[in-house]
PDB file of N, CA and C in Angstrom:
ATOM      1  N   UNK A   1      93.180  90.952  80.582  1.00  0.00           N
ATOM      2  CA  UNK A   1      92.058  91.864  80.588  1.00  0.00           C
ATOM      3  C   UNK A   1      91.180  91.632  81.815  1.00  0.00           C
ATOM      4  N   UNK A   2      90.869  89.959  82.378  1.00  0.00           N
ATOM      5  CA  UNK A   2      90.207  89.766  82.942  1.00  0.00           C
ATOM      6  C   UNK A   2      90.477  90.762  84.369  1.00  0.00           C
ATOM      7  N   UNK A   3      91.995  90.575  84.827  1.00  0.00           N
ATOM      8  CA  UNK A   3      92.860  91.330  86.095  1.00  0.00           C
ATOM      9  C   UNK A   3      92.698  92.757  86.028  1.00  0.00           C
ATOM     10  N   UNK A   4      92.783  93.471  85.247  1.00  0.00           N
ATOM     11  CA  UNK A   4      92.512  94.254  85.172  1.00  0.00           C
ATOM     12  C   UNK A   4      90.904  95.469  85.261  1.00  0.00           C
ATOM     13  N   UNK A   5      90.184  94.375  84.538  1.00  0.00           N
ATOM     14  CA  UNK A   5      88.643  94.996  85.116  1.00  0.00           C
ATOM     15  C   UNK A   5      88.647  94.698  86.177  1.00  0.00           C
ATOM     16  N   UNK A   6      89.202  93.263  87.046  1.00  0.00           N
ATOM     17  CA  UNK A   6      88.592  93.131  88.665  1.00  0.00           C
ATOM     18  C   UNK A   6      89.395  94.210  89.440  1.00  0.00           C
ATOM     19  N   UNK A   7      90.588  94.596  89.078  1.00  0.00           N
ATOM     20  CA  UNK A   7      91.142  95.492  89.506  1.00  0.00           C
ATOM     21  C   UNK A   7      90.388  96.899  90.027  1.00  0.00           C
ATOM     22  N   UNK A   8      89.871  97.422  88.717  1.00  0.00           N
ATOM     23  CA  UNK A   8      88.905  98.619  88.446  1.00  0.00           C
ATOM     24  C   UNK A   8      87.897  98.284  89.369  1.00  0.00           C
ATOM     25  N   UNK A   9      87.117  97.102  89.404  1.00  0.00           N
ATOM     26  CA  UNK A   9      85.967  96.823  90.108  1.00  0.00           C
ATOM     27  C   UNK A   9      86.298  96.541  91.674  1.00  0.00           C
ATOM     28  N   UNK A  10      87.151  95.588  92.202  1.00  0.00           N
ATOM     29  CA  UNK A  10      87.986  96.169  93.440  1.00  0.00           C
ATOM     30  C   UNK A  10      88.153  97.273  94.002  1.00  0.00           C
ATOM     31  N   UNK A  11      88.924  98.574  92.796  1.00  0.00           N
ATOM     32  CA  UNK A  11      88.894  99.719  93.862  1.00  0.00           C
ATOM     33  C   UNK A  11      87.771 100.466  94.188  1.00  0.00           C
ATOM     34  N   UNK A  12      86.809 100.206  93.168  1.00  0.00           N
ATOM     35  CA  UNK A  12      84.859 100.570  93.643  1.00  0.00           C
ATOM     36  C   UNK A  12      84.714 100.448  94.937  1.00  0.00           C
ATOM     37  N   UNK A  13      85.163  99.091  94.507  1.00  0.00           N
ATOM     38  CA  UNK A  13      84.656  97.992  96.030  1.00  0.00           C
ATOM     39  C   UNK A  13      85.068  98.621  97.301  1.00  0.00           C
ATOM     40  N   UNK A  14      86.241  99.076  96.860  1.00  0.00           N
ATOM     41  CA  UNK A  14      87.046  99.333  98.712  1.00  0.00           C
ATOM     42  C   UNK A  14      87.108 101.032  98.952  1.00  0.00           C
ATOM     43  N   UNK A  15      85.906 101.340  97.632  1.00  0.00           N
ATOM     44  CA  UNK A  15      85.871 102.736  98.661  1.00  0.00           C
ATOM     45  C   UNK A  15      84.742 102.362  98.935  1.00  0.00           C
ATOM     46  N   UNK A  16      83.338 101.792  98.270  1.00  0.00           N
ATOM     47  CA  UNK A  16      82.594 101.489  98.921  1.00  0.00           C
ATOM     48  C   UNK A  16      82.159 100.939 100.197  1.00  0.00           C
ATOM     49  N   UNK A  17      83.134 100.392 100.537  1.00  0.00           N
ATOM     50  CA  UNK A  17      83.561  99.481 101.782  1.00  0.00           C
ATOM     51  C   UNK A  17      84.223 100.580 102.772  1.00  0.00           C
ATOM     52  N   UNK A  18      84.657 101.309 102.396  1.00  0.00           N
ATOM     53  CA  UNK A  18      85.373 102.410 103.197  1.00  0.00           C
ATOM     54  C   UNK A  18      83.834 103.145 103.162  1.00  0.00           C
ATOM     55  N   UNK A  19      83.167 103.167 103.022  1.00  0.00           N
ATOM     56  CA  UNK A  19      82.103 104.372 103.015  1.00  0.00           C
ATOM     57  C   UNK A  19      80.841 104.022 103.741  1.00  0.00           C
ATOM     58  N   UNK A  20      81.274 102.838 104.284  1.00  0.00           N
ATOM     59  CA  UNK A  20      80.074 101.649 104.886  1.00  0.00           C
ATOM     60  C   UNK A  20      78.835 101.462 104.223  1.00  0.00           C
ATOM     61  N   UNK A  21      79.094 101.010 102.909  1.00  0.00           N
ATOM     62  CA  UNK A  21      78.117 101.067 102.060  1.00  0.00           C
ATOM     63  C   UNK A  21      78.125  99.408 101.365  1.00  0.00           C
ATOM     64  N   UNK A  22      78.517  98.652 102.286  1.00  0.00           N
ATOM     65  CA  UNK A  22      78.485  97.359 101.579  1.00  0.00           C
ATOM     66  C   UNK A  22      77.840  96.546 102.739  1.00  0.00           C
ATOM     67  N   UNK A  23      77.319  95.157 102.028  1.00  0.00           N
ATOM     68  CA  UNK A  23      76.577  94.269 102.782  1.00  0.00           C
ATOM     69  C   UNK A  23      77.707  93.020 102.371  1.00  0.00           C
ATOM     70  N   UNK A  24      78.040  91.794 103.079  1.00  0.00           N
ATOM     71  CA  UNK A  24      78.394  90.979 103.045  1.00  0.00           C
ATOM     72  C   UNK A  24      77.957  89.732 103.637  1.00  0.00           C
ATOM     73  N   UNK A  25      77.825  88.772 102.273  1.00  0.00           N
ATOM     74  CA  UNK A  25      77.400  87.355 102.873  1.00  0.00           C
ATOM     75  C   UNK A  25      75.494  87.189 102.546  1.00  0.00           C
ATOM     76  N   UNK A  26      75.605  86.184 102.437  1.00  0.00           N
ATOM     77  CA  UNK A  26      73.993  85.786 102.044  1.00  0.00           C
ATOM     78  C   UNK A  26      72.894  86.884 103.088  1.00  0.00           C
ATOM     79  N   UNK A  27      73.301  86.537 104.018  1.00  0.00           N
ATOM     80  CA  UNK A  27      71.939  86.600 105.131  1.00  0.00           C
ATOM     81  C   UNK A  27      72.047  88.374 105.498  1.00  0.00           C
ATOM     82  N   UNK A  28      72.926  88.915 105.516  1.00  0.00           N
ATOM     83  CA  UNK A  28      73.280  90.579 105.032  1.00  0.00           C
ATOM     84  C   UNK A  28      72.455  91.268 104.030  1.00  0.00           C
ATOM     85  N   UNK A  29      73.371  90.445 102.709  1.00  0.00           N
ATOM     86  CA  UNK A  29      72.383  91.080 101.660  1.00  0.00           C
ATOM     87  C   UNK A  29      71.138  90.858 101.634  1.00  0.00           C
ATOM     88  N   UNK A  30      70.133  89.647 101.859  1.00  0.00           N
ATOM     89  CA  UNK A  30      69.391  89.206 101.793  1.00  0.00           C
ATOM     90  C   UNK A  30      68.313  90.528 102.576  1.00  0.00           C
ATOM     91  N   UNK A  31      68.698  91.195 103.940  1.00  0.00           N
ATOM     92  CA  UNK A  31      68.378  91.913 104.982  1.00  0.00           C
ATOM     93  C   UNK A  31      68.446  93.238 104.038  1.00  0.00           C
ATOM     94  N   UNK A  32      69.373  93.318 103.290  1.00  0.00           N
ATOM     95  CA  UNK A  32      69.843  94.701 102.959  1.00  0.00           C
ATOM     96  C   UNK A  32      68.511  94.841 101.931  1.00  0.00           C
ATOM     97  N   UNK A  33      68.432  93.650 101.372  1.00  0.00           N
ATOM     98  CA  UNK A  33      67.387  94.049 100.287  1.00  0.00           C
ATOM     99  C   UNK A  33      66.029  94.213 100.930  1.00  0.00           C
ATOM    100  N   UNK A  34      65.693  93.348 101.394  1.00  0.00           N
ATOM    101  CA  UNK A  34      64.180  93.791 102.701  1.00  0.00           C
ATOM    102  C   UNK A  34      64.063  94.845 103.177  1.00  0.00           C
ATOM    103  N   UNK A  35      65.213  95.203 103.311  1.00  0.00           N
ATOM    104  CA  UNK A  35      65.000  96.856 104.190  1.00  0.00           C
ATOM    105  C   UNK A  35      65.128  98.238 102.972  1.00  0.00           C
ATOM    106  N   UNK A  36      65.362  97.418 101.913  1.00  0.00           N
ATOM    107  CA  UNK A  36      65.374  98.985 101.079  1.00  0.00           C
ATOM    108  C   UNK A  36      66.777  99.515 100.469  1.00  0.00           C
ATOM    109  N   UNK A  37      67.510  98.819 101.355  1.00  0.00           N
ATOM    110  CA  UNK A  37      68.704  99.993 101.025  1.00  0.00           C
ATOM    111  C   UNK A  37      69.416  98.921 100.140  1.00  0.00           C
ATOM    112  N   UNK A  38      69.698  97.995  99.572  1.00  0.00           N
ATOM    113  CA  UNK A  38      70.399  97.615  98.660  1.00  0.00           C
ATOM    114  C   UNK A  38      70.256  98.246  97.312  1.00  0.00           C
ATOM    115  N   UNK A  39      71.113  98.434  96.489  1.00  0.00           N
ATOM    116  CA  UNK A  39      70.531  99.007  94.771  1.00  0.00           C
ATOM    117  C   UNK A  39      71.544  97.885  94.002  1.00  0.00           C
ATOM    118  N   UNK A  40      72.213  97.458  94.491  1.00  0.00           N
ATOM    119  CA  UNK A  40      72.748  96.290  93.332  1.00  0.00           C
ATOM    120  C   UNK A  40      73.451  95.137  94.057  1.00  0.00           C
ATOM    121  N   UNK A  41      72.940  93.922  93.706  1.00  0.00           N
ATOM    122  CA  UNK A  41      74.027  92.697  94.362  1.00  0.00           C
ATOM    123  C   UNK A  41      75.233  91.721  93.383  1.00  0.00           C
ATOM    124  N   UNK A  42      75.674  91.659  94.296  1.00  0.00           N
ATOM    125  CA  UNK A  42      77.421  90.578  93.182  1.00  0.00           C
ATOM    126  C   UNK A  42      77.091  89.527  93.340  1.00  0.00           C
ATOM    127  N   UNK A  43      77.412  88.896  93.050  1.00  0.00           N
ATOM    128  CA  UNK A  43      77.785  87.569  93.145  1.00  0.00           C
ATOM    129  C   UNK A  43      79.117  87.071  92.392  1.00  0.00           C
ATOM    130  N   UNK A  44      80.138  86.488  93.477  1.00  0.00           N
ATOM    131  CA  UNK A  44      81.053  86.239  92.887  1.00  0.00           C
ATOM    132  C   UNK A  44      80.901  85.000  91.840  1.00  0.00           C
ATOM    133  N   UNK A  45      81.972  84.498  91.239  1.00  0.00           N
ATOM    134  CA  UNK A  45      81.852  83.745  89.858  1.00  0.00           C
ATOM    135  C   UNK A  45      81.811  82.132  90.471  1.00  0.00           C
ATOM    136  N   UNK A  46      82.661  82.037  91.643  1.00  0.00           N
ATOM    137  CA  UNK A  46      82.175  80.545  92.245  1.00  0.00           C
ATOM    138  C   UNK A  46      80.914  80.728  93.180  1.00  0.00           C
ATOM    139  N   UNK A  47      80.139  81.666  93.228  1.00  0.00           N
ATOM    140  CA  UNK A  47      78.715  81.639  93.885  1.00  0.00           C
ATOM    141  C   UNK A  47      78.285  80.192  93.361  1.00  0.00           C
ATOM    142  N   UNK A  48      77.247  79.392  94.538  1.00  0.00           N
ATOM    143  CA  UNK A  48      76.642  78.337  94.081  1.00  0.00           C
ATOM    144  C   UNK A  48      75.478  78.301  93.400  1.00  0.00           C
ATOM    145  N   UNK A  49      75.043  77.892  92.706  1.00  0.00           N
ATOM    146  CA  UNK A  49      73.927  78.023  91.880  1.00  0.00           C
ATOM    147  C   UNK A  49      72.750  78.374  93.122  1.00  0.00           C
ATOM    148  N   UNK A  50      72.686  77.503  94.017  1.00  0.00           N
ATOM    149  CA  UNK A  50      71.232  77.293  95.031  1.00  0.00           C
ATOM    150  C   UNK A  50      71.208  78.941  95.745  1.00  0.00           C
ATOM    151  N   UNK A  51      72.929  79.578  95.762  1.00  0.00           N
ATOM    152  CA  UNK A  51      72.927  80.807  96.248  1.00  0.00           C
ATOM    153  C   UNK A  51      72.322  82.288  95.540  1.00  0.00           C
ATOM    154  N   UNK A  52      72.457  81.750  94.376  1.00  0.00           N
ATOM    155  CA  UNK A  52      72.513  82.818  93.261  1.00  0.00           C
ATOM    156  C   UNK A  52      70.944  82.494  92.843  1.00  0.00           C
ATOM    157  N   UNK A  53      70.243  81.696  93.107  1.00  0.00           N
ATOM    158  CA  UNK A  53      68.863  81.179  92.908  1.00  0.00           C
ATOM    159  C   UNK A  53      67.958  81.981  94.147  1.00  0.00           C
ATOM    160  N   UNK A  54      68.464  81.604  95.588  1.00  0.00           N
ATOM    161  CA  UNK A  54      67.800  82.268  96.140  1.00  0.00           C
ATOM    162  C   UNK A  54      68.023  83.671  96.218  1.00  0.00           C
ATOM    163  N   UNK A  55      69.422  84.475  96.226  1.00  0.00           N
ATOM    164  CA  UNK A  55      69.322  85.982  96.468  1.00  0.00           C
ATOM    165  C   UNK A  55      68.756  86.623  95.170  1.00  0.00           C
ATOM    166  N   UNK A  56      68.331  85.625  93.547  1.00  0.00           N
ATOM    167  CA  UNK A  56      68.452  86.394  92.816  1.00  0.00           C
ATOM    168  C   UNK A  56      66.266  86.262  93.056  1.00  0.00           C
ATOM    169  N   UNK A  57      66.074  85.406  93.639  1.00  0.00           N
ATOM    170  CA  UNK A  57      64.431  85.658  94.255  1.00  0.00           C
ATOM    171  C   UNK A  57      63.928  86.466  94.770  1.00  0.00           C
ATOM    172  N   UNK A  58      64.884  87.067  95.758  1.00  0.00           N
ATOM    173  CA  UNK A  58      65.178  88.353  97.040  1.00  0.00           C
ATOM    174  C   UNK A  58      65.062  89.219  95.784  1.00  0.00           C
ATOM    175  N   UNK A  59      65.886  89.275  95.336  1.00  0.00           N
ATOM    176  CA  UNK A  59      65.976  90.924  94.708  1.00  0.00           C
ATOM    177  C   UNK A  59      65.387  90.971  93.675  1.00  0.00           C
ATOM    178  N   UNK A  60      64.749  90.016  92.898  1.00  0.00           N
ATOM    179  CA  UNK A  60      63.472  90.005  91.876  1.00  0.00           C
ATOM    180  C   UNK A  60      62.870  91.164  92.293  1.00  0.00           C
ATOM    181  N   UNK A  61      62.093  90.171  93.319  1.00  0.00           N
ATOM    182  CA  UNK A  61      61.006  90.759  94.299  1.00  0.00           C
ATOM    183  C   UNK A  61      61.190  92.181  94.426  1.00  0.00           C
ATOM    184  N   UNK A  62      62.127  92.473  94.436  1.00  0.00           N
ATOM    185  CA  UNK A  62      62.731  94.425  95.203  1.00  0.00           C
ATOM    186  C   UNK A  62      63.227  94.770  94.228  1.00  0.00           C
ATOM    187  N   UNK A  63      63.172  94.362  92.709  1.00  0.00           N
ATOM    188  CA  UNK A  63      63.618  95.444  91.491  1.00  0.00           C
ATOM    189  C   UNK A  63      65.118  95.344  92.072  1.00  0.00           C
ATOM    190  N   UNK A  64      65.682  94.443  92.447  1.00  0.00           N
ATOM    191  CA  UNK A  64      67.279  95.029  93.042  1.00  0.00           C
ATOM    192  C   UNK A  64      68.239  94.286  91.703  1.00  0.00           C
ATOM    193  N   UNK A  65      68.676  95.008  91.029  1.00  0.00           N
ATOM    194  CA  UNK A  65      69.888  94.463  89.897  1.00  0.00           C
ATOM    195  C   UNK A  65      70.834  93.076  90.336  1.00  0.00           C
ATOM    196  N   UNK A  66      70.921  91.970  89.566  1.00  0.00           N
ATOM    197  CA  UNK A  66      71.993  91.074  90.140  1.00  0.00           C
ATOM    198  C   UNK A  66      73.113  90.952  89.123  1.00  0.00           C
ATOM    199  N   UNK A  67      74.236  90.950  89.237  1.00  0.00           N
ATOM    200  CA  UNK A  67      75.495  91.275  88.671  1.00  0.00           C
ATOM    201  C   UNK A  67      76.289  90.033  89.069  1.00  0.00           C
ATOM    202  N   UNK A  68      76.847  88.930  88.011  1.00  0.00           N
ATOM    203  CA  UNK A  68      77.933  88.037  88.442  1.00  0.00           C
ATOM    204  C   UNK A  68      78.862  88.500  87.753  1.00  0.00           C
ATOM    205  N   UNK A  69      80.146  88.523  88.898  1.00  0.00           N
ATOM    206  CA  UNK A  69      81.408  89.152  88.561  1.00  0.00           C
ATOM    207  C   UNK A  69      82.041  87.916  88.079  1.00  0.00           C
ATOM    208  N   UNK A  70      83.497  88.247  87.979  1.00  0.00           N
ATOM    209  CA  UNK A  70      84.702  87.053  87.005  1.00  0.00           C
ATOM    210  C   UNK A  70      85.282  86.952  88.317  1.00  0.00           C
ATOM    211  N   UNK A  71      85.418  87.637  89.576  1.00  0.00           N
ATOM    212  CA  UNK A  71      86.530  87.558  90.453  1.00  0.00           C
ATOM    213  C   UNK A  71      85.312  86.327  91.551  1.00  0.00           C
ATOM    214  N   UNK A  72      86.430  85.809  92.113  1.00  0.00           N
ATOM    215  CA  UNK A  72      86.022  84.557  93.339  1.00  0.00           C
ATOM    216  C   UNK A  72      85.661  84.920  94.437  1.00  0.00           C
ATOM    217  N   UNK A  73      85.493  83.880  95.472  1.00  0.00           N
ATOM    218  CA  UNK A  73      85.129  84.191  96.736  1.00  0.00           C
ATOM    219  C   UNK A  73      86.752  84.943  97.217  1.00  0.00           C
ATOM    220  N   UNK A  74      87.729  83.956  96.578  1.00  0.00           N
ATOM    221  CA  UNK A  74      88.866  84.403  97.175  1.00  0.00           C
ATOM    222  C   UNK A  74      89.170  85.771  97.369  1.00  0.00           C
ATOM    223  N   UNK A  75      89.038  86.371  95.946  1.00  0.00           N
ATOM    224  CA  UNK A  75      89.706  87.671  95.452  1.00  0.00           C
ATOM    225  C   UNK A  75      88.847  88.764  95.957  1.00  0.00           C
ATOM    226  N   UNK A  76      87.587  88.328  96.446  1.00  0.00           N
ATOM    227  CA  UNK A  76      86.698  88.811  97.344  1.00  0.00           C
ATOM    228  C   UNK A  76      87.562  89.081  98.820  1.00  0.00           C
ATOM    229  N   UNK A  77      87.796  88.154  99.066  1.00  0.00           N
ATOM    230  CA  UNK A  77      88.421  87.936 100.700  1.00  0.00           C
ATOM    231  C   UNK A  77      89.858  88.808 100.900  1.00  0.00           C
ATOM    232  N   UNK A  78      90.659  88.819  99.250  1.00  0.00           N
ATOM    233  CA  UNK A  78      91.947  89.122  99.285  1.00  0.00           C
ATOM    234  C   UNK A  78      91.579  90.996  99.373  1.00  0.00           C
ATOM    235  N   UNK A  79      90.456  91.384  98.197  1.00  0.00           N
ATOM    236  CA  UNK A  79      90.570  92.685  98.423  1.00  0.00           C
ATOM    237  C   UNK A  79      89.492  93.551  99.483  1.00  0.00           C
ATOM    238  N   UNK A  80      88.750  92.947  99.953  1.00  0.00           N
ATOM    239  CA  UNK A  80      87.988  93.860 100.849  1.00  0.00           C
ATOM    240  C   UNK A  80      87.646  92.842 102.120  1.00  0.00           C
ATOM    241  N   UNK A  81      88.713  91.733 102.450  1.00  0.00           N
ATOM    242  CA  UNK A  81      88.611  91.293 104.000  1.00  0.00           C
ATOM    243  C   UNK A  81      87.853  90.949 104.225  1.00  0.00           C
ATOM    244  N   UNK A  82      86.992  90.172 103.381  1.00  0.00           N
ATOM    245  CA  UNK A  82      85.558  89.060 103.727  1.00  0.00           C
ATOM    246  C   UNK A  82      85.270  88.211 102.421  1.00  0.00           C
ATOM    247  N   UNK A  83      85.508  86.973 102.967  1.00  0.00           N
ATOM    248  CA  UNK A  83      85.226  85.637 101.951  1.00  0.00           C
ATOM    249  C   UNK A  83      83.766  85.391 102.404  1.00  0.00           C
ATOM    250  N   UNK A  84      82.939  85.455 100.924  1.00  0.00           N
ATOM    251  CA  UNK A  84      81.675  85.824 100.773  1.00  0.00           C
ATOM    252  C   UNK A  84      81.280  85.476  99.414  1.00  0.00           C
ATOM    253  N   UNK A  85      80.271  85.105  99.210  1.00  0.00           N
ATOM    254  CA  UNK A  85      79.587  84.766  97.426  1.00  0.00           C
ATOM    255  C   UNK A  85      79.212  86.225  96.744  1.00  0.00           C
ATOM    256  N   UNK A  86      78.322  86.982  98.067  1.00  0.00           N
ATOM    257  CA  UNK A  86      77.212  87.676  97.507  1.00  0.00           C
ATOM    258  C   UNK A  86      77.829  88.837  98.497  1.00  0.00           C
ATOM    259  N   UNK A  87      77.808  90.192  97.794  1.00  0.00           N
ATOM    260  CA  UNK A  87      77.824  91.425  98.361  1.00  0.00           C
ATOM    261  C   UNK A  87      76.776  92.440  97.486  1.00  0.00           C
ATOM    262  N   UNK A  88      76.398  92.960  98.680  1.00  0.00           N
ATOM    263  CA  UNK A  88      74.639  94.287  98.417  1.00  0.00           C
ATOM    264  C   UNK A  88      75.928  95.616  98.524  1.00  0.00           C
ATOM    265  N   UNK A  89      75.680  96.183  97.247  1.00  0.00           N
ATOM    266  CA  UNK A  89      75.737  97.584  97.196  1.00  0.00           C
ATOM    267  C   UNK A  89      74.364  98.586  97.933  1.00  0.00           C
ATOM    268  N   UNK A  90      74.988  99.522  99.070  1.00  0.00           N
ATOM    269  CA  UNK A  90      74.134  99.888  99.476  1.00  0.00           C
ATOM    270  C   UNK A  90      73.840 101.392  99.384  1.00  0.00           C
ATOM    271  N   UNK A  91      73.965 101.666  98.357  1.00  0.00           N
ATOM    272  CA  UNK A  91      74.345 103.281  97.835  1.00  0.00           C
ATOM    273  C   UNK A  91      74.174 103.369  96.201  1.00  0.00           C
ATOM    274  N   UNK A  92      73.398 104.255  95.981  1.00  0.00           N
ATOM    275  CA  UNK A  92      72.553 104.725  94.314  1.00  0.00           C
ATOM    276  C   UNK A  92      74.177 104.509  93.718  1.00  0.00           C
ATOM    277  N   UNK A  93      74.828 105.695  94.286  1.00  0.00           N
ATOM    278  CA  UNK A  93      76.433 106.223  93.295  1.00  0.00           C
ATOM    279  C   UNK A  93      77.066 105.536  93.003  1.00  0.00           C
ATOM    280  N   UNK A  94      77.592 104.091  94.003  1.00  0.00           N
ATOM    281  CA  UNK A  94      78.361 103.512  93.958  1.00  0.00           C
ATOM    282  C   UNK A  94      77.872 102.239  93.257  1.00  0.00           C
ATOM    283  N   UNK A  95      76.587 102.293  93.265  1.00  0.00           N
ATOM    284  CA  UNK A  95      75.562 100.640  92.636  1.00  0.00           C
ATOM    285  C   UNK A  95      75.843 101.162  90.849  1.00  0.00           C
ATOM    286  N   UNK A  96      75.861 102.250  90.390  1.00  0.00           N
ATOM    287  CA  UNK A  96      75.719 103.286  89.506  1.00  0.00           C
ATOM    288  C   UNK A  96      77.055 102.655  88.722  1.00  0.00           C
ATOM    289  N   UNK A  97      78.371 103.383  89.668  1.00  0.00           N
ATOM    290  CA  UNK A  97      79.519 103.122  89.048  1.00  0.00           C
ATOM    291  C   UNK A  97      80.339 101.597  88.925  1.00  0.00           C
ATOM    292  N   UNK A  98      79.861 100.666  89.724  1.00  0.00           N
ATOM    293  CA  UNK A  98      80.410  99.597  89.603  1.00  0.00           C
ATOM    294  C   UNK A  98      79.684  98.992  88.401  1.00  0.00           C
ATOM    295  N   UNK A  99      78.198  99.164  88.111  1.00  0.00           N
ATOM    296  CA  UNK A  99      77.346  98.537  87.445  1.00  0.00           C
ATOM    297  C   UNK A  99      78.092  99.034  85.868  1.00  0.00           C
ATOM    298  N   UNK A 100      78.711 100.157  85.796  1.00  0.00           N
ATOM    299  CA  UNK A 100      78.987 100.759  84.632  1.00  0.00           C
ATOM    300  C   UNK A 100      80.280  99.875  84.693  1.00  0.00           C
ATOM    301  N   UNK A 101      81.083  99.699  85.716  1.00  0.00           N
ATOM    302  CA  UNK A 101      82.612  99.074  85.472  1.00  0.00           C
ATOM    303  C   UNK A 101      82.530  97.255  85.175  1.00  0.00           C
ATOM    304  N   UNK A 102      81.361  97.369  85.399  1.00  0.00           N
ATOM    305  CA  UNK A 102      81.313  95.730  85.182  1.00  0.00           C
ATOM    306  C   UNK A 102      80.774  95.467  83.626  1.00  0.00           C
ATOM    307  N   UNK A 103      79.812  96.624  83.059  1.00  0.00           N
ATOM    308  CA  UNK A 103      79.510  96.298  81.541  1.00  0.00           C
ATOM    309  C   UNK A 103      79.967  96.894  80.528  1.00  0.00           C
ATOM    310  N   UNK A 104      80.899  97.890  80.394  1.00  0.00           N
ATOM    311  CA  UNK A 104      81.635  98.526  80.154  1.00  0.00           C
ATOM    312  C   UNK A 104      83.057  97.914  79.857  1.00  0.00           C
ATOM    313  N   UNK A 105      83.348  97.978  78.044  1.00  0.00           N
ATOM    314  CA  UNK A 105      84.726  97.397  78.250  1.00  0.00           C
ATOM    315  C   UNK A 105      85.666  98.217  78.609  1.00  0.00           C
ATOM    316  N   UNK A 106      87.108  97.606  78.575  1.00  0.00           N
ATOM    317  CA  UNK A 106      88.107  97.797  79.154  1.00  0.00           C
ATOM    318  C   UNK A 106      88.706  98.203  78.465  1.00  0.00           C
ATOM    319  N   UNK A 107      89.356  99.778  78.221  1.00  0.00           N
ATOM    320  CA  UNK A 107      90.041 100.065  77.353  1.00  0.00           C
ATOM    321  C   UNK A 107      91.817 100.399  77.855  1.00  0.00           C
ATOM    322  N   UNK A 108      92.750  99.838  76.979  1.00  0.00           N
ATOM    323  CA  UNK A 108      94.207  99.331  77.447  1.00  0.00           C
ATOM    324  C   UNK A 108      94.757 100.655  76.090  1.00  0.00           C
ATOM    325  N   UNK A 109      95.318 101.379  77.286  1.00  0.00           N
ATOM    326  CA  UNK A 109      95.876 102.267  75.767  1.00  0.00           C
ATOM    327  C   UNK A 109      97.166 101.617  75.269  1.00  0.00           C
ATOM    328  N   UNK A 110      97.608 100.670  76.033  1.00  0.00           N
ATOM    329  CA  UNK A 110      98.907  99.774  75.572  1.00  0.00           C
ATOM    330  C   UNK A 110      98.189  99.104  74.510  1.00  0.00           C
ATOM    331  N   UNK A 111      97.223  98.705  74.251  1.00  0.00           N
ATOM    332  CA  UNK A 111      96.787  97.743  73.063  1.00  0.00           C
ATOM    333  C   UNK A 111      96.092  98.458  72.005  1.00  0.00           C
ATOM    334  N   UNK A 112      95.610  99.611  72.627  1.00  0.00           N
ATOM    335  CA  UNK A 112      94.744 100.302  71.560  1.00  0.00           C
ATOM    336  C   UNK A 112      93.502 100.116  71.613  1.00  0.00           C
ATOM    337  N   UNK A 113      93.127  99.248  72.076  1.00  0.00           N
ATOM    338  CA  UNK A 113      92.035  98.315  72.117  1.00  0.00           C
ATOM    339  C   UNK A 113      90.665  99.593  72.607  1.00  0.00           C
TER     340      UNK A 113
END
């Protein structure tokens, strides 16, 4: 189940990324949120605590949503070409639909579920 939502949440990712609507890396997002245009940040699941402490200060401050995903820095790196903790959604639509794919279960019509 887990592969499968990061899956769903991946291909968000890489149109978002195709749409130049992503921030990558602490000091990015961190910028993205100062300036306005962030509407939601990730944090991957091995984010470090001291990381996820300070960006989640940043975006207090700016009403900006913080979201820890299940997928790694790796699976970060494997699907959208940057090993990174923290990525800023920088777009209402796309902050919108990932935010829904991340709390939102997973329905498997193979299981019924």
């Amino acid at each position: 189940m887990k592969k499968k939502s990061n899956e769903r949440l991946f291909g968000s990712l890489t149109v978002c990324r195709r749409a130049g609507r992503l921030a990558f890396g602490f000091d990015s997002t961190k910028d993205s949120i100062a300036e306005g245009k962030a509407k939601l940040v990730l944090l991957s699941e091995d984010a470090s605590v001291k990381t996820e402490k300070e960006i989640r200060f940043f975006a207090d401050r700016a009403e900006v949503p913080v979201m820890r995903t299940d997928a790694g820095m790796a699976e970060f790196d494997f699907y959208l070409g940057k090993k990174c903790a923290v990525i800023a959604v920088c777009d209402d639509g796309f902050a919108g639909a990932i935010a829904d794919r991340l709390t939102s279960p997973i329905v498997d019509s193979d299981m019924g579920v």
